[in-house]
N, C-alpha and C. Protein backbone atom coordinates (compact mmCIF):
# COMPACT_ATOMS: atom_id res chain seq x y z
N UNK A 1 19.38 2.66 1.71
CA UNK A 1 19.22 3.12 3.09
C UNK A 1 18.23 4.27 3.14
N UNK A 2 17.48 4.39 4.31
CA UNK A 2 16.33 4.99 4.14
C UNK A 2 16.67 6.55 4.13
N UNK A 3 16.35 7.75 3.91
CA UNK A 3 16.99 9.16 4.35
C UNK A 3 16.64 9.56 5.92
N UNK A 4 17.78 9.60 6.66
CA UNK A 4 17.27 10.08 8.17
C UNK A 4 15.88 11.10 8.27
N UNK A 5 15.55 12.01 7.31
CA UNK A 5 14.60 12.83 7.48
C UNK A 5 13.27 12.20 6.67
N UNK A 6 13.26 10.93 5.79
CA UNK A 6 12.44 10.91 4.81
C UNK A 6 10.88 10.70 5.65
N UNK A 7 10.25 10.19 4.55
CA UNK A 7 8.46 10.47 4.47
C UNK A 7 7.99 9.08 4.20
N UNK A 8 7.30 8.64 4.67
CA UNK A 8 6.56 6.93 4.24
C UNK A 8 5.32 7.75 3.58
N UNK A 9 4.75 7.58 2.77
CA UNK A 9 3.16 7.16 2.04
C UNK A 9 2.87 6.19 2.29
N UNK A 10 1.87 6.55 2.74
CA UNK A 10 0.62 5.54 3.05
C UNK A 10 -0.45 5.29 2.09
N UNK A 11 -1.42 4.33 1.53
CA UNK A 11 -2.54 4.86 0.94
C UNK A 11 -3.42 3.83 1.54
N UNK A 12 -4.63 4.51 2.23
CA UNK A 12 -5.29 3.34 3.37
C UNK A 12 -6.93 2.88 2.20
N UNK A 13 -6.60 1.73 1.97
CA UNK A 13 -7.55 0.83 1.25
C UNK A 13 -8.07 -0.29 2.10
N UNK A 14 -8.33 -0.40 2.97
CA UNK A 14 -8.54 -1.51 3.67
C UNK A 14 -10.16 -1.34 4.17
N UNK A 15 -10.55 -0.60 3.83
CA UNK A 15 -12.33 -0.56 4.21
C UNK A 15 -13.19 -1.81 2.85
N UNK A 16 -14.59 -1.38 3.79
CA UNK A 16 -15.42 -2.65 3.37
C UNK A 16 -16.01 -1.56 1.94
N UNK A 17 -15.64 -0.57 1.39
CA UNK A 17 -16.28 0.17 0.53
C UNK A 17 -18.24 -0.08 1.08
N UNK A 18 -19.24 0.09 1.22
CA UNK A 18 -20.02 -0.34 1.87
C UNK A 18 -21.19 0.64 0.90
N UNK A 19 -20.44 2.15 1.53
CA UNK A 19 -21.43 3.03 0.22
C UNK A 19 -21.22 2.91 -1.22
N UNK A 20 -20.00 2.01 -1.84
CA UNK A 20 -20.12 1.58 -3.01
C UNK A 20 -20.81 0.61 -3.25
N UNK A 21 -21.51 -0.61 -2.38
CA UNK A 21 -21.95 -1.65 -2.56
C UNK A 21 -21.14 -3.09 -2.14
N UNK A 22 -20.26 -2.52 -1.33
CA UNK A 22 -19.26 -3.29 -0.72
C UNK A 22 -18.02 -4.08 -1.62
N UNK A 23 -17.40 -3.04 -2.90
CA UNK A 23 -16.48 -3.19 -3.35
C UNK A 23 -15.27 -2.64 -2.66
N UNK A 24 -14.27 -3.11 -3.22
CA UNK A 24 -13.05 -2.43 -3.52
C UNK A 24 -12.43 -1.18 -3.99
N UNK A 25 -12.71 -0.21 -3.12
CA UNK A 25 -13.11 0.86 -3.82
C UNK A 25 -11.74 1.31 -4.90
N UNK A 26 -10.56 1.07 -4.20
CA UNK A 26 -9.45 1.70 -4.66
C UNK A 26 -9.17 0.94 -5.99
N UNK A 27 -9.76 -0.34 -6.07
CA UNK A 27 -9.85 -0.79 -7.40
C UNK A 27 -10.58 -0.29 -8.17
N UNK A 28 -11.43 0.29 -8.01
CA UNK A 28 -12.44 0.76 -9.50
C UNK A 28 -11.93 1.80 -10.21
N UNK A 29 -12.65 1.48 -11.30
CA UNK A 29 -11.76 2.38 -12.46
C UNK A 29 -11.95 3.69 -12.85
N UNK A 30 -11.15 4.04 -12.31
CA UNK A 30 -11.79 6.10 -12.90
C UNK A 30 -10.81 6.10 -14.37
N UNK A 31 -12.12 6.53 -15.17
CA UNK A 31 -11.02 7.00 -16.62
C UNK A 31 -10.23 5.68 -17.04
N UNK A 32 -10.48 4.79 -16.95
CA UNK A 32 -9.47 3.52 -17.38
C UNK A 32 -8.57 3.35 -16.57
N UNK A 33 -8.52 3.77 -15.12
CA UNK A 33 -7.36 3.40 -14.84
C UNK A 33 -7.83 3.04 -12.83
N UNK A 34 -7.62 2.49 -12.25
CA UNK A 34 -8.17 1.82 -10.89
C UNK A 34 -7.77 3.47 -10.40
N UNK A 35 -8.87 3.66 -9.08
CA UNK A 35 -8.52 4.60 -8.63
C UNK A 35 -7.29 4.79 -7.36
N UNK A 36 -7.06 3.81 -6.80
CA UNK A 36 -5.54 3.76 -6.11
C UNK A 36 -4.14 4.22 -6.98
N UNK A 37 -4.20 3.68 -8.46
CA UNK A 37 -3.32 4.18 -9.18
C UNK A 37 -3.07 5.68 -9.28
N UNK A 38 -4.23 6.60 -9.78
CA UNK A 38 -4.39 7.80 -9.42
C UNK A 38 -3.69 8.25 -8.17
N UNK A 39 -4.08 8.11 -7.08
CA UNK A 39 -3.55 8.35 -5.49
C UNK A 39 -2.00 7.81 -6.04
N UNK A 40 -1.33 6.70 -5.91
CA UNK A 40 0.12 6.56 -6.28
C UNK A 40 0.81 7.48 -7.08
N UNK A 41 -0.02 7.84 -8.29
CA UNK A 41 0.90 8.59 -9.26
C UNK A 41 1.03 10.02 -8.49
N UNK A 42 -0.11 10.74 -7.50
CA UNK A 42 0.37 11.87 -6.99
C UNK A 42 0.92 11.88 -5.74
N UNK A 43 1.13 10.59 -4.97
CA UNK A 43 1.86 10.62 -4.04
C UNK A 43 3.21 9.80 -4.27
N UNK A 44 3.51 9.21 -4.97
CA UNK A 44 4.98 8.90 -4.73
C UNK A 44 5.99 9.88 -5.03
N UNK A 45 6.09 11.13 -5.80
CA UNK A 45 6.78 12.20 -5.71
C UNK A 45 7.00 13.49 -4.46
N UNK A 46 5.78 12.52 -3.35
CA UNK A 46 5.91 13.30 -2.51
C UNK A 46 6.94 12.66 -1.04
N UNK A 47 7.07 11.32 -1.70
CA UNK A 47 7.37 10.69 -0.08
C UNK A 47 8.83 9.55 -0.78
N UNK A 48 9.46 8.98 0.20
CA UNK A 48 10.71 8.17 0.04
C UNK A 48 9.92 6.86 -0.01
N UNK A 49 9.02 6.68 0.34
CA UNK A 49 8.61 4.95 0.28
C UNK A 49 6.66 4.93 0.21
N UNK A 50 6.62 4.13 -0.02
CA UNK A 50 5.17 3.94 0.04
C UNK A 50 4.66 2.45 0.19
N UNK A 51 3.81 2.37 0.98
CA UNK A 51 2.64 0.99 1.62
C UNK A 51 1.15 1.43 1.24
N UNK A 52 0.68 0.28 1.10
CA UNK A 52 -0.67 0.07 0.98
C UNK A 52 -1.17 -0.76 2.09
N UNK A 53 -2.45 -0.17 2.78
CA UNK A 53 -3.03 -0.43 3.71
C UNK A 53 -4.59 -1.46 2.93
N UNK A 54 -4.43 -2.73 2.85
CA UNK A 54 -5.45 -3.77 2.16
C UNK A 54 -5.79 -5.02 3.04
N UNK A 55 -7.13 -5.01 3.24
CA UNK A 55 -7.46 -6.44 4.07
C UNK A 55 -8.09 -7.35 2.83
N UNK A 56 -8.16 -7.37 1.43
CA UNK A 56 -8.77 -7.61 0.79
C UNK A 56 -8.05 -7.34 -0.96
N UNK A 57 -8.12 -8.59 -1.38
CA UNK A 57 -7.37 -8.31 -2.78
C UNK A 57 -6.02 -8.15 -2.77
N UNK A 58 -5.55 -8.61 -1.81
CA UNK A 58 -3.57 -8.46 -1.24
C UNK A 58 -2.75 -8.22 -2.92
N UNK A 59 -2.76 -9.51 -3.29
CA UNK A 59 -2.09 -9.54 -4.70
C UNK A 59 -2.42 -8.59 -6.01
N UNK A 60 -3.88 -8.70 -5.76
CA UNK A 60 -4.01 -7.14 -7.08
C UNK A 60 -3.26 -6.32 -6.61
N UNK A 61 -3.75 -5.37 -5.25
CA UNK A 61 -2.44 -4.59 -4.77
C UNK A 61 -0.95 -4.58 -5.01
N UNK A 62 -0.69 -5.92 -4.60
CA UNK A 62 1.01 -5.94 -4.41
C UNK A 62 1.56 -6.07 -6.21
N UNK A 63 0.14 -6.21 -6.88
CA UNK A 63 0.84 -5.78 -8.31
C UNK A 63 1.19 -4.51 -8.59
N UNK A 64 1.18 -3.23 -7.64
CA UNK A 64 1.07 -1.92 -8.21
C UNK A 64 2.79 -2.03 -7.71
N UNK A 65 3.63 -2.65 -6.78
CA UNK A 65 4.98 -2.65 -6.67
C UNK A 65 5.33 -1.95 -5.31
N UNK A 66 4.71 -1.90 -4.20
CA UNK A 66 4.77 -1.69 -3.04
C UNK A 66 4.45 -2.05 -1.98
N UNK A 67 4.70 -2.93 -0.66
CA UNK A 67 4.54 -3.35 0.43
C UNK A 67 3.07 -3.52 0.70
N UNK A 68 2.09 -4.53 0.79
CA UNK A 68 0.83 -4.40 0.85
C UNK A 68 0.59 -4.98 2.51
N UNK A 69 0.08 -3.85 3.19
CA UNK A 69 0.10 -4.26 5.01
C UNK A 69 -1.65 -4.23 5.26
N UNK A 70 -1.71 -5.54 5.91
CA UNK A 70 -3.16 -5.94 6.21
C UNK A 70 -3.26 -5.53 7.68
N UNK A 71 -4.34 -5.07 8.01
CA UNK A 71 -4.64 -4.93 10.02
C UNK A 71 -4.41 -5.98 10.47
N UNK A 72 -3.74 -5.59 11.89
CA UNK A 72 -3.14 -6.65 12.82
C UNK A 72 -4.36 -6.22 14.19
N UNK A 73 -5.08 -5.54 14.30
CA UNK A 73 -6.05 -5.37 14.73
C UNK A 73 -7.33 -5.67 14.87
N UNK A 74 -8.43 -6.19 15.22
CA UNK A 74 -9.32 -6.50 14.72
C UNK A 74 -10.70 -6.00 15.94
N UNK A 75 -11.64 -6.05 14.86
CA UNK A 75 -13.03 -6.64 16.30
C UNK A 75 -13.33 -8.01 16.59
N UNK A 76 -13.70 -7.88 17.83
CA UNK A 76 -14.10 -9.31 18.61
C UNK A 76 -14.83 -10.33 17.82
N UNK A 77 -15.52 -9.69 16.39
CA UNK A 77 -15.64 -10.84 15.74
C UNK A 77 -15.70 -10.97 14.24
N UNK A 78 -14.68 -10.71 14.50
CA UNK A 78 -13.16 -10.66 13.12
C UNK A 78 -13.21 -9.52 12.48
N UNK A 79 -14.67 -8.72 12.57
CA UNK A 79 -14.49 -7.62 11.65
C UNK A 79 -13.24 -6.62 11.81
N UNK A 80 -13.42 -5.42 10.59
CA UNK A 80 -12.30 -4.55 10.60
C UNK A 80 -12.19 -3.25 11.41
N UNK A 81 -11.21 -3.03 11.78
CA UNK A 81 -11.82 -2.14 12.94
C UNK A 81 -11.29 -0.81 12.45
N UNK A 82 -11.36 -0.16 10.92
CA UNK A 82 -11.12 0.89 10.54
C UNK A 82 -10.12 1.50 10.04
N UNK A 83 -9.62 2.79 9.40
CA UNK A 83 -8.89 3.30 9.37
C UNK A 83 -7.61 3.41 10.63
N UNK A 84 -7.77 3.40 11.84
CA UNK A 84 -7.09 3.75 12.53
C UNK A 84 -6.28 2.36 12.86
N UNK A 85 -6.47 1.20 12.52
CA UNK A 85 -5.91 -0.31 12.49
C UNK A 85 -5.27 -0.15 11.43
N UNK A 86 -5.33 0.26 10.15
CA UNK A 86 -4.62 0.16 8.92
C UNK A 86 -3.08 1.16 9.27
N UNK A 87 -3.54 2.23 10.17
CA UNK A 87 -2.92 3.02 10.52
C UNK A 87 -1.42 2.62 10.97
N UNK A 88 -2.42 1.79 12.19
CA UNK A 88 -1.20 1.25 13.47
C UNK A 88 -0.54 0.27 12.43
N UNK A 89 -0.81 -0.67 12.16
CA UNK A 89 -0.24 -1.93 11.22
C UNK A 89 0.87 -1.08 10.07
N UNK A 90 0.75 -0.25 9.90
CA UNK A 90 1.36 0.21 8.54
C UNK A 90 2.69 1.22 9.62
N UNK A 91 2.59 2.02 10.38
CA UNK A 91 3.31 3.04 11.79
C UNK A 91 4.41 1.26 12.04
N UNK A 92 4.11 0.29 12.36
CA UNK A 92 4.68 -0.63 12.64
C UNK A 92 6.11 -1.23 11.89
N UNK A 93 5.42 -1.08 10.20
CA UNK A 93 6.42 -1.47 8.80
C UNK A 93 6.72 0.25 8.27
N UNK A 94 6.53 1.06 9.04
CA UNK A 94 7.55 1.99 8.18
C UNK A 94 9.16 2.15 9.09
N UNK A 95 9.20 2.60 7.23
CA UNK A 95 11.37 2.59 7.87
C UNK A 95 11.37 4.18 7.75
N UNK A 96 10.69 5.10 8.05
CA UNK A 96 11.05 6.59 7.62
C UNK A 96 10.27 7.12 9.48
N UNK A 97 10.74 8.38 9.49
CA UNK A 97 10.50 9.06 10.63
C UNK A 97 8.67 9.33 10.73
N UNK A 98 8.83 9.84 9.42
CA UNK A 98 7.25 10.63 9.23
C UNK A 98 6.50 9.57 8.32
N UNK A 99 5.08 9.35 8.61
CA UNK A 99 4.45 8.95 8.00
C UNK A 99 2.91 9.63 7.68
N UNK A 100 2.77 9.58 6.16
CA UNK A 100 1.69 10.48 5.26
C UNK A 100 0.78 9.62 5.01
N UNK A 101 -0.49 10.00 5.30
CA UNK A 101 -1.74 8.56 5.03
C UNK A 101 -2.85 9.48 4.64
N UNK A 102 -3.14 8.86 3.44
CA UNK A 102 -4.42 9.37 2.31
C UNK A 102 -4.90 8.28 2.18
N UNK A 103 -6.32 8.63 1.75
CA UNK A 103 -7.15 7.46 1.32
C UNK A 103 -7.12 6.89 -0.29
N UNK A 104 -7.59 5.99 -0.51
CA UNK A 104 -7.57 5.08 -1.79
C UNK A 104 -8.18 5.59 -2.88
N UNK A 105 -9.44 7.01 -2.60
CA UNK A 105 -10.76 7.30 -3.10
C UNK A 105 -10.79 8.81 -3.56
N UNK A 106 -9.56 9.39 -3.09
CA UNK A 106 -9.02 10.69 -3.41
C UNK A 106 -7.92 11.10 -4.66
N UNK A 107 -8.40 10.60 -5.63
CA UNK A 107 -7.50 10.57 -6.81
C UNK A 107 -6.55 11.79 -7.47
N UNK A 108 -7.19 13.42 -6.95
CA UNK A 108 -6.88 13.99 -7.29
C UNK A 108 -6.29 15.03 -5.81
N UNK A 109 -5.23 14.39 -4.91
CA UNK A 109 -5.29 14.79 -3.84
C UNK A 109 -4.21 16.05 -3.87
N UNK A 110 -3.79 17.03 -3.69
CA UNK A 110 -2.96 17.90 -3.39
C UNK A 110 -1.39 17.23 -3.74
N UNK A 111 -0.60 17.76 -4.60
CA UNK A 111 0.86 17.49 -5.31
C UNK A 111 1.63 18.28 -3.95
N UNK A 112 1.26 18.97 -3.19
CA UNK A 112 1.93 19.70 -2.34
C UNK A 112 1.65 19.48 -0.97
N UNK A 113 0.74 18.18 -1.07
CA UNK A 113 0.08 18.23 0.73
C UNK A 113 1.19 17.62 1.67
N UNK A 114 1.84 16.36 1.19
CA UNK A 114 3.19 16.60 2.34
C UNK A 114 4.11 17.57 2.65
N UNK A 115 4.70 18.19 1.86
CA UNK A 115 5.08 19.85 2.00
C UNK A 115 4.86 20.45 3.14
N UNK A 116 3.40 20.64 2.80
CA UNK A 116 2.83 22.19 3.63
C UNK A 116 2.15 21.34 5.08
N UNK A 117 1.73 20.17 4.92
CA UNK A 117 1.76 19.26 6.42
C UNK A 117 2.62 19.33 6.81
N UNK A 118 4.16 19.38 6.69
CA UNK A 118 5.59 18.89 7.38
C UNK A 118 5.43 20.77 7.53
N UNK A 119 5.66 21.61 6.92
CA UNK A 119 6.14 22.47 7.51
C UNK A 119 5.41 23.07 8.67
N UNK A 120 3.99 22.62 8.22
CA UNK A 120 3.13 22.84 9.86
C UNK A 120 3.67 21.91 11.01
N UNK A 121 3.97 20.71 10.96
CA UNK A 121 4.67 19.84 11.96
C UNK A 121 5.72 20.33 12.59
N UNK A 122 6.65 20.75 11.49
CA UNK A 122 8.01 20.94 12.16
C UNK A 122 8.19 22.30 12.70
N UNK A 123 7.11 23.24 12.01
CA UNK A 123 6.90 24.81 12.93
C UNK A 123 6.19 24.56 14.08
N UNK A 124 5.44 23.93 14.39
CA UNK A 124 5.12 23.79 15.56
C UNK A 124 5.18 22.99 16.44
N UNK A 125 6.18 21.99 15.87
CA UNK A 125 6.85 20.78 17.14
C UNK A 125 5.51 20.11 17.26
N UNK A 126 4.46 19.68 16.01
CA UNK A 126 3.57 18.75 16.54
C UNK A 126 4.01 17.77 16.57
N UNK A 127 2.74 16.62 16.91
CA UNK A 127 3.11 15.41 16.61
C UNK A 127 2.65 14.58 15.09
N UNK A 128 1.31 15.57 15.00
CA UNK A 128 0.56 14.98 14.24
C UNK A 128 -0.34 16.68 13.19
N UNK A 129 -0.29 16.30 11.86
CA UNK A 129 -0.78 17.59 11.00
C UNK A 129 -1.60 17.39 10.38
N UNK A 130 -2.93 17.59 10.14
CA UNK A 130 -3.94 16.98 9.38
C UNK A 130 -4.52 18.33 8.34
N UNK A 131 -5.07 17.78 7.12
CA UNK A 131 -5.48 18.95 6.70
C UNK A 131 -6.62 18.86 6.84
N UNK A 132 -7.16 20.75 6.08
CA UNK A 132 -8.40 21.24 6.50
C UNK A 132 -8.98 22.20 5.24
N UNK A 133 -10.40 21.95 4.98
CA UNK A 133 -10.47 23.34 4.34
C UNK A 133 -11.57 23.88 4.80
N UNK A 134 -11.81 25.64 4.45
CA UNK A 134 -12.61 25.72 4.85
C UNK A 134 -13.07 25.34 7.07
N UNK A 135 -14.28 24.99 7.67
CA UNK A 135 -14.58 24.40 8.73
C UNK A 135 -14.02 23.07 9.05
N UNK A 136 -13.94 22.10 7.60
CA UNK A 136 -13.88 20.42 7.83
C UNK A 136 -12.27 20.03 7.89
N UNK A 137 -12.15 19.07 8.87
CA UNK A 137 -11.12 18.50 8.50
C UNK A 137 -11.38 17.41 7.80
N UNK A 138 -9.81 17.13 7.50
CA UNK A 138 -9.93 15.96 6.66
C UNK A 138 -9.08 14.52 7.50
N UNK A 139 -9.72 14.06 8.32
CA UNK A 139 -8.72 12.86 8.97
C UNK A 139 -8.08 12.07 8.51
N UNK A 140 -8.74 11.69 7.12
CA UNK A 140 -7.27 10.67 6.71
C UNK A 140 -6.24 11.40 5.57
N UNK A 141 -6.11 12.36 5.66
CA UNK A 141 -4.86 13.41 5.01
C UNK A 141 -4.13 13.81 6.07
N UNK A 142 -3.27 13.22 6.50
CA UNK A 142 -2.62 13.58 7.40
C UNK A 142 -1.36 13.17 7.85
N UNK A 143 0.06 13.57 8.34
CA UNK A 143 1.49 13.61 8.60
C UNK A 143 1.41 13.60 9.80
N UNK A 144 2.30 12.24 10.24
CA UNK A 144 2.55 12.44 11.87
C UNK A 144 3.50 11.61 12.34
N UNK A 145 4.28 12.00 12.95
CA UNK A 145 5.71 11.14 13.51
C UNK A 145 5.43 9.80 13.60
N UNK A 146 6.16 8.68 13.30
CA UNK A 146 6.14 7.27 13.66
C UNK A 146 6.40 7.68 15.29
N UNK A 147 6.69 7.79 15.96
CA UNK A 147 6.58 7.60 17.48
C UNK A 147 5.44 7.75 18.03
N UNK A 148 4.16 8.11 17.37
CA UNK A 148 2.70 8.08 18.09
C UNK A 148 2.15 6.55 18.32
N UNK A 149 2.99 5.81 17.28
CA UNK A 149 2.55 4.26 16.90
C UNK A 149 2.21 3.39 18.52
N UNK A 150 2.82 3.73 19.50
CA UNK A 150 2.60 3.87 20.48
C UNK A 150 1.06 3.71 21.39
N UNK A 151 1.01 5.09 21.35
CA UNK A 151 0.25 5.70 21.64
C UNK A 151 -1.23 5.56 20.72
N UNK A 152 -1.39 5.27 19.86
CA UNK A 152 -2.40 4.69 18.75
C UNK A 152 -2.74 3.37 19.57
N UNK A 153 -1.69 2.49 19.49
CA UNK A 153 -1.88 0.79 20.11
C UNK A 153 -2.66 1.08 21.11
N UNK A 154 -2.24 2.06 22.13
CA UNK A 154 -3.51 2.19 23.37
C UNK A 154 -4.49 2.95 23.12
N UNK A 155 -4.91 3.57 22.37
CA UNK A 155 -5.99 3.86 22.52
C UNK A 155 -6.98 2.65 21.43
N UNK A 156 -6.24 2.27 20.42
CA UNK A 156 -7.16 1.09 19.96
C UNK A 156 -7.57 -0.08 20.75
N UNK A 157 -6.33 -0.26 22.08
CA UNK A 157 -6.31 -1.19 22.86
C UNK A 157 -7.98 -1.18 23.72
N UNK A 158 -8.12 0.43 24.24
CA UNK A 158 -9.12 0.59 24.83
C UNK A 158 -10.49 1.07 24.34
N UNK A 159 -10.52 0.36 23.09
CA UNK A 159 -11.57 0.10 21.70
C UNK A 159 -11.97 2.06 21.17
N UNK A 160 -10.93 2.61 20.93
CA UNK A 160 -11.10 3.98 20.46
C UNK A 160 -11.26 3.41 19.12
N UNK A 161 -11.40 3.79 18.09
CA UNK A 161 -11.47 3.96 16.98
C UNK A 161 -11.55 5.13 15.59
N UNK A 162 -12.36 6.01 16.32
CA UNK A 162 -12.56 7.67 15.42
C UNK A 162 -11.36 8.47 15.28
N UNK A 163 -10.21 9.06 13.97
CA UNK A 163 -9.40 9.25 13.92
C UNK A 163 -9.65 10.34 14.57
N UNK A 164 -10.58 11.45 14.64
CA UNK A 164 -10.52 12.49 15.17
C UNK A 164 -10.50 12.51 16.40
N UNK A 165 -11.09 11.45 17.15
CA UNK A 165 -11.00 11.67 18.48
C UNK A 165 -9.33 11.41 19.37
N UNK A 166 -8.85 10.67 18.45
CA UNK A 166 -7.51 10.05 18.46
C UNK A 166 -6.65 11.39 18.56
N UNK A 167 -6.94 11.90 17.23
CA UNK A 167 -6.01 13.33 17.14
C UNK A 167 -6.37 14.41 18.39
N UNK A 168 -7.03 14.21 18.75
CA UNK A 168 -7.59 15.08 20.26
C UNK A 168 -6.76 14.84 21.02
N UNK A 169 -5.98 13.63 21.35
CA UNK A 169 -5.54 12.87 22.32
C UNK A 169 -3.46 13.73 21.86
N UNK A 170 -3.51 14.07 21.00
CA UNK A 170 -1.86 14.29 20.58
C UNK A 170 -1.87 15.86 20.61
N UNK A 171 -0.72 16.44 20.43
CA UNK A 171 -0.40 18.05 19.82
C UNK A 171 -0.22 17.90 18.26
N UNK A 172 -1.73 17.85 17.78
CA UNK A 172 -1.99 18.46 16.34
C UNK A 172 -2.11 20.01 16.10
N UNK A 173 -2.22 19.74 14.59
CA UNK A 173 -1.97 20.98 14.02
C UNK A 173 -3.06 20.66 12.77
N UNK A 174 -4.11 22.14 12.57
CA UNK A 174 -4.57 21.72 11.21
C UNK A 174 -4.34 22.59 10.43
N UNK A 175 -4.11 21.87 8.86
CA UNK A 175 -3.35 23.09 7.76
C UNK A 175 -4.44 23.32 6.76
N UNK A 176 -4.67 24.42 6.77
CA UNK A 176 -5.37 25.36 5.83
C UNK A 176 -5.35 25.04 3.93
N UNK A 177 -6.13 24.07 3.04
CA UNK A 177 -5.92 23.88 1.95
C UNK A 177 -6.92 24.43 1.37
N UNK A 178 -7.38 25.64 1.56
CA UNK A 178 -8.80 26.23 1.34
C UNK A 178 -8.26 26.96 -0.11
N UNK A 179 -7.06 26.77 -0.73
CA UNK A 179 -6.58 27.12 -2.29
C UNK A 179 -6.82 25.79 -2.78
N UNK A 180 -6.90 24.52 -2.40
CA UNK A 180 -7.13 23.45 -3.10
C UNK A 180 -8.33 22.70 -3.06
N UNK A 181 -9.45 23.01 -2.64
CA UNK A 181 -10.71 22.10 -2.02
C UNK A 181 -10.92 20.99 -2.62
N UNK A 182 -11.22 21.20 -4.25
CA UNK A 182 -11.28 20.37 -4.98
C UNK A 182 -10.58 19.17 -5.10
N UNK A 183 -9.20 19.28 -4.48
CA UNK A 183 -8.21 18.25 -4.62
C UNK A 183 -8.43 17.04 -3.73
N UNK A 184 -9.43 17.38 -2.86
CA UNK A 184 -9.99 16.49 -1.53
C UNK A 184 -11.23 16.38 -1.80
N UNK A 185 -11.53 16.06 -3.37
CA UNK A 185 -12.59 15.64 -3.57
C UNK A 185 -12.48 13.83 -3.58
N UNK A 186 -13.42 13.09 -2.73
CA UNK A 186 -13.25 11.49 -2.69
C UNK A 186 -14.44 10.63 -2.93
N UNK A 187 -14.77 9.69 -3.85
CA UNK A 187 -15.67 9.14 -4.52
C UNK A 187 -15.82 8.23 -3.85
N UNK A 188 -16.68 8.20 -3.28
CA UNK A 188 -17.43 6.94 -2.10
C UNK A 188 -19.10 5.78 -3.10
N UNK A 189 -19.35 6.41 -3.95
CA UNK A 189 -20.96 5.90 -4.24
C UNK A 189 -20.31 5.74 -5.95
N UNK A 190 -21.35 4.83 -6.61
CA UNK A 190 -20.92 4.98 -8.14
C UNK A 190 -21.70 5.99 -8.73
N UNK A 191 -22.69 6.95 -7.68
CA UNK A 191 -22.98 7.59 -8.60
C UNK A 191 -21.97 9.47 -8.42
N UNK A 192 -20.92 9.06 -7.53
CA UNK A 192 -19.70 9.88 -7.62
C UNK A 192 -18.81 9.53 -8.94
N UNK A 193 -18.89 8.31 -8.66
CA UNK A 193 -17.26 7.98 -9.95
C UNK A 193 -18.42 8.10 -11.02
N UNK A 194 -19.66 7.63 -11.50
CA UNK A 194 -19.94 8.22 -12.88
C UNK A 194 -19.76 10.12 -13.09
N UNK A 195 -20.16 10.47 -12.04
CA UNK A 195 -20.06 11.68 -11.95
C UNK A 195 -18.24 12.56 -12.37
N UNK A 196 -17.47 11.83 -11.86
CA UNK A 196 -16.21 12.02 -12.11
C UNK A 196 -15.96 11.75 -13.66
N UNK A 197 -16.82 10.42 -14.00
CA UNK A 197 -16.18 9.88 -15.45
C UNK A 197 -16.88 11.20 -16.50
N UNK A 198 -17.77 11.79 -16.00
CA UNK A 198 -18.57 12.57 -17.04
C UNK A 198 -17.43 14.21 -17.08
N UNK A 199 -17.03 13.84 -16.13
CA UNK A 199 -16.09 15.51 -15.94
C UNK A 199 -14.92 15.73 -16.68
N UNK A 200 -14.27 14.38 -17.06
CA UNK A 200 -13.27 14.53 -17.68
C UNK A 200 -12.81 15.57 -18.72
């Protein structure tokens, strides 16, 4: 049974990777090991359940041992209509109150970022907590009640798409990770992940 207060993880993989060359991004291998795995190993100690957000490669996914949710959303001609579809589709299949959504490409993301998101949520009665460092936010690091799921459907309904503009639309909150920057470092190009492989 789920915990009345618990946390869904999210990890949103469902893009066309495009600046990689139109791979899979969360599949490629940092250090021997796919980079979605990375993202799992530091988020499942943070949350009661976890989904994967995949339009592509379903079964590699659903080999890592967690719920693999494809967009129920789309564009007018078939394409994917983003992060914020992986969003709604996944807000739909969670069984927990709160739901936490990171990207596939952020391997080394904050051990403490649901934490210090929820306690910004619940101090300020948002709806929705995104982090920040520094000027930038970060839109897809972010905690926000399953009851926006709602409210998402219409604005995708009326072809919104930009998470930030979305979060405009709710009572957010942004949390300060300007002790962790590095941890929101995310490898989009291969000449990031060689760059990563050389750092080890």
């Amino acid at each position: 049974m789920s915990a009345p207060d618990g946390v869904c993880g999210l990890i949103l993989a469902g893009g066309l990777g495009r600046r990689m060359g139109g791979v899979d991004k969360g599949l490629q291998a940092l250090r021997g090991r796919p980079m979605v795995q990375w993202v799992l190993e530091r988020l499942i100690p943070q949350v009661d359940e976890i989904l994967i957000n995949a339009n592509q490669n379903l079964e590699t996914y659903r080999a890592f041992g967690h719920p693999v949710i494809a967009d129920t959303v789309q564009e007018a001609d078939g394409g994917f209509a983003g992060p914020l579809a992986g969003l709604h589709a996944s807000l739909e299949r969670c069984a927990q109150p709160l739901l936490a959504c990171v990207p596939c490409d952020s391997p080394f993301l904050p051990a403490d970022l649901v934490a210090r998101l929820r306690a910004a949520l619940e101090a300020e009665n948002a709806q929705l907590a995104v982090a920040r460092t520094g000027a930038q936010a970060h839109p897809v690091f972010a905690l926000m009640r399953r009851e926006v799921r709602a409210h998402l459907g219409e604005f995708l309904g009326r072809g919104g798409r930009k998470m930030d503009l979305w979060y405009a639309t709710l009572a957010f909150t942004e949390v300060a990770f300007d002790d962790e920057v590095e941890a929101f470092s995310n490898i989009n190009t291969r000449a990031e992940l060689r760059g990563h492989e050389a750092a080890r």
